[in-house]
C-alpha atoms as a PDB file:
ATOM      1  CA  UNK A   1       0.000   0.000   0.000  1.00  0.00           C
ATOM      2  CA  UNK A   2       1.359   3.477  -1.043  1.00  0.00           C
ATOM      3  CA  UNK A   3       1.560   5.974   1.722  1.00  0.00           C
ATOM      4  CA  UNK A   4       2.790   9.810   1.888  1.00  0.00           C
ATOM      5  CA  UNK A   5       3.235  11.631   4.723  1.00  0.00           C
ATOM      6  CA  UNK A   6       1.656  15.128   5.756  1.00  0.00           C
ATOM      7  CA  UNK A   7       2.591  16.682   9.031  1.00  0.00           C
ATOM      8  CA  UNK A   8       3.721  13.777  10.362  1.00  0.00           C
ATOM      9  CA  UNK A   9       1.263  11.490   9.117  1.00  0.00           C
ATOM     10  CA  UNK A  10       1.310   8.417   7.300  1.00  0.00           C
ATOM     11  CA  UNK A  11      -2.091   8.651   4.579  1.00  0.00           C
ATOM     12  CA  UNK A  12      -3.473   6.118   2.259  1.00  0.00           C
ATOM     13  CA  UNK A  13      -3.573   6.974  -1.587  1.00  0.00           C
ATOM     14  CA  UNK A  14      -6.130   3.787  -2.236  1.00  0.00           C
ATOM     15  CA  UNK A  15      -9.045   4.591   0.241  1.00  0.00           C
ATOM     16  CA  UNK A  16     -11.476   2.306  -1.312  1.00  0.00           C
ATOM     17  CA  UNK A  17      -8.775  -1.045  -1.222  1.00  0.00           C
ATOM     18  CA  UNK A  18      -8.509  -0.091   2.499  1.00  0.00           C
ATOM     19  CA  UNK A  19     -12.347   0.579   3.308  1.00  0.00           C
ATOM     20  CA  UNK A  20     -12.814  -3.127   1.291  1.00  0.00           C
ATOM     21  CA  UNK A  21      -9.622  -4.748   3.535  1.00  0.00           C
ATOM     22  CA  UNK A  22     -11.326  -3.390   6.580  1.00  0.00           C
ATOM     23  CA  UNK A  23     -15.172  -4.567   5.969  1.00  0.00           C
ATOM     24  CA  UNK A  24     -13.302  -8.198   4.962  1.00  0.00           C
ATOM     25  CA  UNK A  25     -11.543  -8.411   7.953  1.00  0.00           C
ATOM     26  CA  UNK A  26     -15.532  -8.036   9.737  1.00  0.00           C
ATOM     27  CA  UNK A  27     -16.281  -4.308  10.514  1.00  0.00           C
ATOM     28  CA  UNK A  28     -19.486  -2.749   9.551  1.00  0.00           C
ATOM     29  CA  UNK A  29     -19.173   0.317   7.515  1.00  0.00           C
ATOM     30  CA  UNK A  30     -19.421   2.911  10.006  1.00  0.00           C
ATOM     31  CA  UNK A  31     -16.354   0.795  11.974  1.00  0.00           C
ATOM     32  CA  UNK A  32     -14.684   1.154   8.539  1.00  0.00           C
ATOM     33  CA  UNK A  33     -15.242   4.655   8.271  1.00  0.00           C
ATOM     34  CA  UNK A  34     -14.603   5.571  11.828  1.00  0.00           C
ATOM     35  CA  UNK A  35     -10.954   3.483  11.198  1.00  0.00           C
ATOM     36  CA  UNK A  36     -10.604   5.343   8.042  1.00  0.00           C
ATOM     37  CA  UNK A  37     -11.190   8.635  10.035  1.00  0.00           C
ATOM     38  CA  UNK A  38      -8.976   7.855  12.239  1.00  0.00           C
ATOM     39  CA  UNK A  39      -5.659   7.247  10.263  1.00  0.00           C
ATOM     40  CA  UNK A  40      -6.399  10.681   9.090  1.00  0.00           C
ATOM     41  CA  UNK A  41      -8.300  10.676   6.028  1.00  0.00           C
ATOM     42  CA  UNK A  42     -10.875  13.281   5.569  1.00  0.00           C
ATOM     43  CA  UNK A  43     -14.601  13.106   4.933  1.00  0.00           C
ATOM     44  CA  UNK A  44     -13.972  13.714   0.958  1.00  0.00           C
ATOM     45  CA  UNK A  45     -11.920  11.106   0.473  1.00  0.00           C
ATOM     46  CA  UNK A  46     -14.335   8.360   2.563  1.00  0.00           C
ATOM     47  CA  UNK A  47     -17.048   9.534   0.283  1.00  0.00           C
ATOM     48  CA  UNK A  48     -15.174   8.825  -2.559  1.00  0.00           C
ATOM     49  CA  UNK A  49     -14.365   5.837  -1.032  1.00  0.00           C
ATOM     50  CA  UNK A  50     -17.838   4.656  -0.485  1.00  0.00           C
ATOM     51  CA  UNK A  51     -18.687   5.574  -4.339  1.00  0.00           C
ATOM     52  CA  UNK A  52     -15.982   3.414  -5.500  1.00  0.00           C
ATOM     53  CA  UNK A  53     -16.439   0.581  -3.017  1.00  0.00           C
ATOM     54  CA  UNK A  54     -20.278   0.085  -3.569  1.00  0.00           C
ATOM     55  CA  UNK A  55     -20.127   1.505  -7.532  1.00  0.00           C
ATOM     56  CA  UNK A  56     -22.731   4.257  -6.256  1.00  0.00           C
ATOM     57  CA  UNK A  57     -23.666   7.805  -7.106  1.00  0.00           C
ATOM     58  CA  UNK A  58     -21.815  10.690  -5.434  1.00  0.00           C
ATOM     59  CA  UNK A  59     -24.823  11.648  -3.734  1.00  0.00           C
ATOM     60  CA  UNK A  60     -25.782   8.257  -2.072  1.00  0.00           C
ATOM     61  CA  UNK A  61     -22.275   7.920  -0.759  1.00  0.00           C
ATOM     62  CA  UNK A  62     -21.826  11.314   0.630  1.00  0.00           C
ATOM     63  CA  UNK A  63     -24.981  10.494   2.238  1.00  0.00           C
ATOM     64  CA  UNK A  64     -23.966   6.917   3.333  1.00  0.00           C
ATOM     65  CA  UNK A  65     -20.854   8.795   5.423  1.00  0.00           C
ATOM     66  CA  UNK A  66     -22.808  11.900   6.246  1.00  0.00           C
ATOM     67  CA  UNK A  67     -25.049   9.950   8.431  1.00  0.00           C
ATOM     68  CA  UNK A  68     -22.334   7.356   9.304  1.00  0.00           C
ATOM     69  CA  UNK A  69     -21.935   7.209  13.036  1.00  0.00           C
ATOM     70  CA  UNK A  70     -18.296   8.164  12.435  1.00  0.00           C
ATOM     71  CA  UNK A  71     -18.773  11.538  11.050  1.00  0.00           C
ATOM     72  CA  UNK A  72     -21.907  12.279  13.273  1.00  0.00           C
ATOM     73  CA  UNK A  73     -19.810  14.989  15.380  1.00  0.00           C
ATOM     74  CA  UNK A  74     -18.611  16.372  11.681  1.00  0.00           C
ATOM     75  CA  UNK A  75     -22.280  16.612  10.311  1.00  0.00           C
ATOM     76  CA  UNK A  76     -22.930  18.345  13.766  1.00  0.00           C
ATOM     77  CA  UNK A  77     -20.611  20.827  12.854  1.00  0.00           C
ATOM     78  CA  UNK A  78     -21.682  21.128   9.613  1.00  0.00           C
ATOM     79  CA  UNK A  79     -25.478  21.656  10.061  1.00  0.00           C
ATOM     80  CA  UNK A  80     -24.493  24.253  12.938  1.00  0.00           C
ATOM     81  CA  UNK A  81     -22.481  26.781  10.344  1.00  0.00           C
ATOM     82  CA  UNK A  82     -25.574  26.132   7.952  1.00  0.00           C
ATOM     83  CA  UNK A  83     -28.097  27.290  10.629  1.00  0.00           C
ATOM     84  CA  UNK A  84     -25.828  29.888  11.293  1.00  0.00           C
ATOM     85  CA  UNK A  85     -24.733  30.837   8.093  1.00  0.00           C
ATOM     86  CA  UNK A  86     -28.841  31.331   6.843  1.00  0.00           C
ATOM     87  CA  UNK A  87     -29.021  33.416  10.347  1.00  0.00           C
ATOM     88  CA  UNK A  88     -26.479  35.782   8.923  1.00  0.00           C
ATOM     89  CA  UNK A  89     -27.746  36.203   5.231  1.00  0.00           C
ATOM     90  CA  UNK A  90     -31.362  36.684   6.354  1.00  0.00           C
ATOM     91  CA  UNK A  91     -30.700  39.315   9.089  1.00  0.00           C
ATOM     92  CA  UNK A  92     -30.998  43.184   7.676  1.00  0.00           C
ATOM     93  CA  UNK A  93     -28.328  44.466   5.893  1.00  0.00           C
ATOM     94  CA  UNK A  94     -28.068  47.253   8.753  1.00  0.00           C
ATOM     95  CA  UNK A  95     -26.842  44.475  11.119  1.00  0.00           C
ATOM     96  CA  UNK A  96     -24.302  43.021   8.715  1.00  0.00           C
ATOM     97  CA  UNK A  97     -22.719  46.254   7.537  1.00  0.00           C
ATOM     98  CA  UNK A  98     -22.428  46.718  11.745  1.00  0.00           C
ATOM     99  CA  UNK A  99     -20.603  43.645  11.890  1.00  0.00           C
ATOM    100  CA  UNK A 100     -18.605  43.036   8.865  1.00  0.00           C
ATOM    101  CA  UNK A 101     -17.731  46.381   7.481  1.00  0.00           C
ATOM    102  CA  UNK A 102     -16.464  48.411  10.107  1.00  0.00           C
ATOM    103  CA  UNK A 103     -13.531  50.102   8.955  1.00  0.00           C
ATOM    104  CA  UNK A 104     -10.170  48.245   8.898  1.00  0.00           C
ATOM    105  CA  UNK A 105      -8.104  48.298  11.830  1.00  0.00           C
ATOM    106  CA  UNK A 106      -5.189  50.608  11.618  1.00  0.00           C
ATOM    107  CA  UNK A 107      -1.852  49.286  13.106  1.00  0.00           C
END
């Protein structure tokens, strides 16, 4: 298996050989994922593995790890800057000029 290292850490090039190793060897898919997460690759790359693994569309496998029990505190996170992100954009434009044009600070 080809690895490269990034700030001091060993990552996979072939996600979807190692997601298939790791459901062989008996994990369910969220154990899979949640091992996958854990050696440091990133929510993009388990989607793509799940796509390539089970031959699906993009959207069914982002959804298959969105709502894995491995990314759950991710799509926490996620669906938090949404809320707050709609907040923002739907407040008056009185309130956002307030907060994100005030002049620039002056050293």
């Amino acid at each position: 298996m080809k690895y490269m290292l990034i700030n001091g850490r060993a990552l996979m090039f072939d996600h979807p050989k190692e997601l298939r190793r790791l459901l062989a060897e008996g994990n369910t898919l969220d154990q899979s994922l949640a091992a996958l997460r854990s050696k440091g690759v990133g929510i993009i790359a388990c989607i793509e593995a799940v796509k390539k693994f089970r031959g699906c569309d993009l959207g069914e496998a982002k959804e298959i790890v969105y709502f894995s029990s491995a990314w759950a505190d991710a799509r926490e996170r996620h669906e938090q800057f949404h809320r707050d992100l709609e907040k923002i954009l739907t407040e008056p434009h009185e309130k956002l000029d307030e907060q994100f044009l005030s002049p620039p600070c002056k050293f």
